[in-house]
N, C-alpha and C. Protein backbone atom coordinates (compact mmCIF):
# COMPACT_ATOMS: atom_id res chain seq x y z
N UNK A 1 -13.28 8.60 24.67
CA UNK A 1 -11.96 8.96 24.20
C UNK A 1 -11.39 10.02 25.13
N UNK A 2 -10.18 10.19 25.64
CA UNK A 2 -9.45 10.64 26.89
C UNK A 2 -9.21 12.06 25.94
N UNK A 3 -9.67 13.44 26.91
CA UNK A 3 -9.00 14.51 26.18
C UNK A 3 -8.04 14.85 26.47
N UNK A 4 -6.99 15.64 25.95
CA UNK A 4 -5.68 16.87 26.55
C UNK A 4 -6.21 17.86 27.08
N UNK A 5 -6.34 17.82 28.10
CA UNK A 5 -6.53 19.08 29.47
C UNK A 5 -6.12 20.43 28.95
N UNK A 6 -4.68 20.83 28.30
CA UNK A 6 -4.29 21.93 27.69
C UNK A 6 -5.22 22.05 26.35
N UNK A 7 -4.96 21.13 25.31
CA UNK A 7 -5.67 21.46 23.86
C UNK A 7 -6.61 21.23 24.25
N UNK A 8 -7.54 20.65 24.78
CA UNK A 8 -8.71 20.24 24.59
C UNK A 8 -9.41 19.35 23.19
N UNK A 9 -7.92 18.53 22.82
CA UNK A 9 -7.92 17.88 21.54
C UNK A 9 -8.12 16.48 21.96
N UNK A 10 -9.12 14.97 20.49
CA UNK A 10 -9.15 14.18 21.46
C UNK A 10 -7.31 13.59 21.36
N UNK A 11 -7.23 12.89 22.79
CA UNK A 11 -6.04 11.81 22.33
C UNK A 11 -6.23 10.32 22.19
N UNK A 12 -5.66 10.03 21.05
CA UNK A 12 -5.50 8.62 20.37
C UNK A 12 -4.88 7.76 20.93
N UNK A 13 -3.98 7.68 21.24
CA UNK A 13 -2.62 7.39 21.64
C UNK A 13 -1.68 7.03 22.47
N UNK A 14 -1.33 6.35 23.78
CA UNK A 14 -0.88 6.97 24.85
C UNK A 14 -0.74 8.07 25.43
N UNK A 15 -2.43 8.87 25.28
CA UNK A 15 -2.54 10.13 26.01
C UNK A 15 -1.82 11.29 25.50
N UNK A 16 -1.42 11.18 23.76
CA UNK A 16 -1.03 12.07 23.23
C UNK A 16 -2.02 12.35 22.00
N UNK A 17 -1.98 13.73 21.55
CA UNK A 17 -2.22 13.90 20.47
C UNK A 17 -1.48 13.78 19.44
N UNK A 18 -0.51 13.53 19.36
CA UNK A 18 0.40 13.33 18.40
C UNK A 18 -0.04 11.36 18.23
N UNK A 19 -0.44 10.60 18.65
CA UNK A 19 -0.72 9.55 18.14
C UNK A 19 -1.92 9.74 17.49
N UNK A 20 -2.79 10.74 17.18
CA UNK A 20 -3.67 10.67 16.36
C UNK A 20 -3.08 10.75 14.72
N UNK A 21 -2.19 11.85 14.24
CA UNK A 21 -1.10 11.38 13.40
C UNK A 21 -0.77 10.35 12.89
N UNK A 22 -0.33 9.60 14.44
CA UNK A 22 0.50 8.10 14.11
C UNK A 22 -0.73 7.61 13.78
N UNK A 23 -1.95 7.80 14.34
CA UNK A 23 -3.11 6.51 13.56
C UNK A 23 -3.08 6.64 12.24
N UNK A 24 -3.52 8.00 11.94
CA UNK A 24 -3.90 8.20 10.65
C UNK A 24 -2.42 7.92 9.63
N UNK A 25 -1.62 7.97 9.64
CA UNK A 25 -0.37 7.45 8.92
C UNK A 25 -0.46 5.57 8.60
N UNK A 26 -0.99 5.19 9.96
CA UNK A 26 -0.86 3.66 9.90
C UNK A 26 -2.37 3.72 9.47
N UNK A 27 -3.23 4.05 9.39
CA UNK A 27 -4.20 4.27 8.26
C UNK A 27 -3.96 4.10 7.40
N UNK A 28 -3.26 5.02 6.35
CA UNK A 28 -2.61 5.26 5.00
C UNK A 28 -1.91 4.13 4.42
N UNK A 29 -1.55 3.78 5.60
CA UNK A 29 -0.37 2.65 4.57
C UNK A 29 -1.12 1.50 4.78
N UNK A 30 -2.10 1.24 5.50
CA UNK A 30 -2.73 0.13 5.64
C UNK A 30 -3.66 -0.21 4.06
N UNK A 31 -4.30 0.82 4.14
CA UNK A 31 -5.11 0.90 2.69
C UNK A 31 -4.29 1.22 1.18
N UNK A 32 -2.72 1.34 1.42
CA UNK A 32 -2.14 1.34 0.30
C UNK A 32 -1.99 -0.14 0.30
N UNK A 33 -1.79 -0.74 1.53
CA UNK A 33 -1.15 -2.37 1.24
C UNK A 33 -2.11 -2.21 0.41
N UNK A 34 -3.37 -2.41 0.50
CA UNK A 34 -4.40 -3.30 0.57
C UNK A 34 -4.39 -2.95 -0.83
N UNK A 35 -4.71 -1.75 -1.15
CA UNK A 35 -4.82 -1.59 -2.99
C UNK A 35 -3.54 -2.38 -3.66
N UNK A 36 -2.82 -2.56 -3.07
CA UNK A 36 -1.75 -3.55 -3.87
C UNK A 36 -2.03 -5.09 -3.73
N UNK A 37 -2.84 -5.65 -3.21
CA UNK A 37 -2.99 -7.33 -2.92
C UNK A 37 -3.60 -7.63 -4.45
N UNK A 38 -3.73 -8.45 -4.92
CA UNK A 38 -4.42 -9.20 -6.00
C UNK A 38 -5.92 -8.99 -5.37
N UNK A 39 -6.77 -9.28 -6.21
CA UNK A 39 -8.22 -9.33 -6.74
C UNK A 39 -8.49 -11.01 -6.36
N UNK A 40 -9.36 -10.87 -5.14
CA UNK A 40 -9.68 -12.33 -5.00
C UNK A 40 -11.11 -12.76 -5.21
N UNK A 41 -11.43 -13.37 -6.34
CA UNK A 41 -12.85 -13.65 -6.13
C UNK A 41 -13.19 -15.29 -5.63
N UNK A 42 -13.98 -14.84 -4.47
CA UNK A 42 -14.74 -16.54 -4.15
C UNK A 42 -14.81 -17.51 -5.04
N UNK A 43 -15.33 -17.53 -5.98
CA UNK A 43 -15.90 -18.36 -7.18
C UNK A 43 -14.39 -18.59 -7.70
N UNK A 44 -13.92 -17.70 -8.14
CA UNK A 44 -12.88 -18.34 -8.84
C UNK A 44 -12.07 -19.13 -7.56
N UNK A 45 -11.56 -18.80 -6.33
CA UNK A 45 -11.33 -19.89 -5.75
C UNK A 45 -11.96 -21.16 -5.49
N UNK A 46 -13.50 -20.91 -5.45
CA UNK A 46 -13.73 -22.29 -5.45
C UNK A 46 -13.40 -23.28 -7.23
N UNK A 47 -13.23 -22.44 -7.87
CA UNK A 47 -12.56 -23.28 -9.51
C UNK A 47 -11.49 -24.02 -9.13
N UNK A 48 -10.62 -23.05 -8.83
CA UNK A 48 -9.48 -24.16 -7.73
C UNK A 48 -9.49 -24.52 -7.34
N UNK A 49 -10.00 -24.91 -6.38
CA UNK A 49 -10.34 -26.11 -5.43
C UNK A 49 -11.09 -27.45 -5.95
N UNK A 50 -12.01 -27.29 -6.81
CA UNK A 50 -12.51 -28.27 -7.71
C UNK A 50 -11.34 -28.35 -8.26
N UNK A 51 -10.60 -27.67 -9.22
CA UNK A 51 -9.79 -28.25 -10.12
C UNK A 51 -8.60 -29.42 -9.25
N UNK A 52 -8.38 -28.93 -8.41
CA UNK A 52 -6.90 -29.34 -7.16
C UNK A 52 -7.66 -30.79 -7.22
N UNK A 53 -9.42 -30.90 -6.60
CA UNK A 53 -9.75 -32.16 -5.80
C UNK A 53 -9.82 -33.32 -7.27
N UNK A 54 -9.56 -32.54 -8.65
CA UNK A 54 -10.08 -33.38 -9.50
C UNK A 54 -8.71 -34.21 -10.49
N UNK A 55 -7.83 -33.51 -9.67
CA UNK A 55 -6.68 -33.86 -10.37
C UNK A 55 -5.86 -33.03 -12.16
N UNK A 56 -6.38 -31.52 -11.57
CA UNK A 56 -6.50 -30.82 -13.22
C UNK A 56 -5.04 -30.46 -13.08
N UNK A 57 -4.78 -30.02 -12.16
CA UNK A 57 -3.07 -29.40 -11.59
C UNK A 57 -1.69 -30.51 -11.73
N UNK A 58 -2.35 -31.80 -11.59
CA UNK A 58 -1.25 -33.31 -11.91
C UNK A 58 -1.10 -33.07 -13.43
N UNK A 59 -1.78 -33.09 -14.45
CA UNK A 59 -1.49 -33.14 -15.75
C UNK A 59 -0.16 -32.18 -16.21
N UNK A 60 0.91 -33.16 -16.66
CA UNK A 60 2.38 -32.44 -17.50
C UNK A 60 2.29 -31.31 -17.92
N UNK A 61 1.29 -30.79 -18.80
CA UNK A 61 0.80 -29.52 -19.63
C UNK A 61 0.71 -28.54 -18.90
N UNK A 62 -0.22 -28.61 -18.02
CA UNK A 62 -0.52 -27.43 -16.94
C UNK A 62 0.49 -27.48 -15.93
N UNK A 63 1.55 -28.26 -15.47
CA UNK A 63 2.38 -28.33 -14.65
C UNK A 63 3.91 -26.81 -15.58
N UNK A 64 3.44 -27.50 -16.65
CA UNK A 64 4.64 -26.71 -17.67
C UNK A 64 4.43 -25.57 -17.30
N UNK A 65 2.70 -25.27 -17.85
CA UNK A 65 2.10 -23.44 -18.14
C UNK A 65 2.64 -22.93 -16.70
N UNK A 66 2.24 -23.89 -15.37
CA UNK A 66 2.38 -22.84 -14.12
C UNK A 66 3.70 -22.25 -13.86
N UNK A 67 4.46 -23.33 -14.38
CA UNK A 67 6.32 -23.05 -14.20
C UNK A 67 6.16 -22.13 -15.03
N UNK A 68 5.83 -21.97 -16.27
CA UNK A 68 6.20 -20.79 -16.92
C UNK A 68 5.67 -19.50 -16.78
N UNK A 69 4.65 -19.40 -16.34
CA UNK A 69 4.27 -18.26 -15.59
C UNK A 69 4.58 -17.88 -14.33
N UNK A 70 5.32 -18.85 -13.47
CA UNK A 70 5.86 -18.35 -12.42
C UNK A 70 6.89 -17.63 -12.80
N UNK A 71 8.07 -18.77 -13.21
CA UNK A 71 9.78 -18.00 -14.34
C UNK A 71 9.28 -16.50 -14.02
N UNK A 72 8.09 -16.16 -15.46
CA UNK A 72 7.84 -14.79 -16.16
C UNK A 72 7.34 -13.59 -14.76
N UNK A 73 6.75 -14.70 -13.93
CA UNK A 73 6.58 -13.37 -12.89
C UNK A 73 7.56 -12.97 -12.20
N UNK A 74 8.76 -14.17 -12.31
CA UNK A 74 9.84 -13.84 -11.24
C UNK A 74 10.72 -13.36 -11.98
N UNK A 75 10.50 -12.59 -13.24
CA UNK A 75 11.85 -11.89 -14.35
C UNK A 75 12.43 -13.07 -14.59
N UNK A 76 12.19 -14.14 -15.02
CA UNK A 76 13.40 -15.36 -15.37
C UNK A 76 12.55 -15.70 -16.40
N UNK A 77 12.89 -15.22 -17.96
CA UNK A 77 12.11 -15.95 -18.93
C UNK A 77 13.04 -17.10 -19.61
């Protein structure tokens, strides 16, 4: 890692210390995305995928429930 000759601080950055900052900021928001994504578990994707290859998602009923839980997520009840 390249130091500053004056500070003797490391630099991050294009040879600045002030991009160590900029890392750690794009740090921060990286791991806020991330606490905001949904909860993905393997297993339950593979449920989906069985369900998709078996034809559970074609049935009228469950075609209804998904529309209606989409509507409700998109504020349109």
């Amino acid at each position: 890692m390249p130091v500053d000759r004056k500070t003797g601080k490391e630099n991050f950055q294009n040879g600045t210390s002030a991009g160590a900052a900029t890392q750690e900021a794009f740090i921060h928001q990286a791991r806020e995305r991330l606490a905001g994504l949904p909860d993905v578990r393997p297993e339950r994707i593979r449920k989906a995928c069985l369900r998709v290859s078996q034809g559970f998602y074609d049935r009228p009923q469950v075609v209804a429930k998904i529309a209606d839980r989409f509507l409700e997520e998109m504020g349109i009840d």
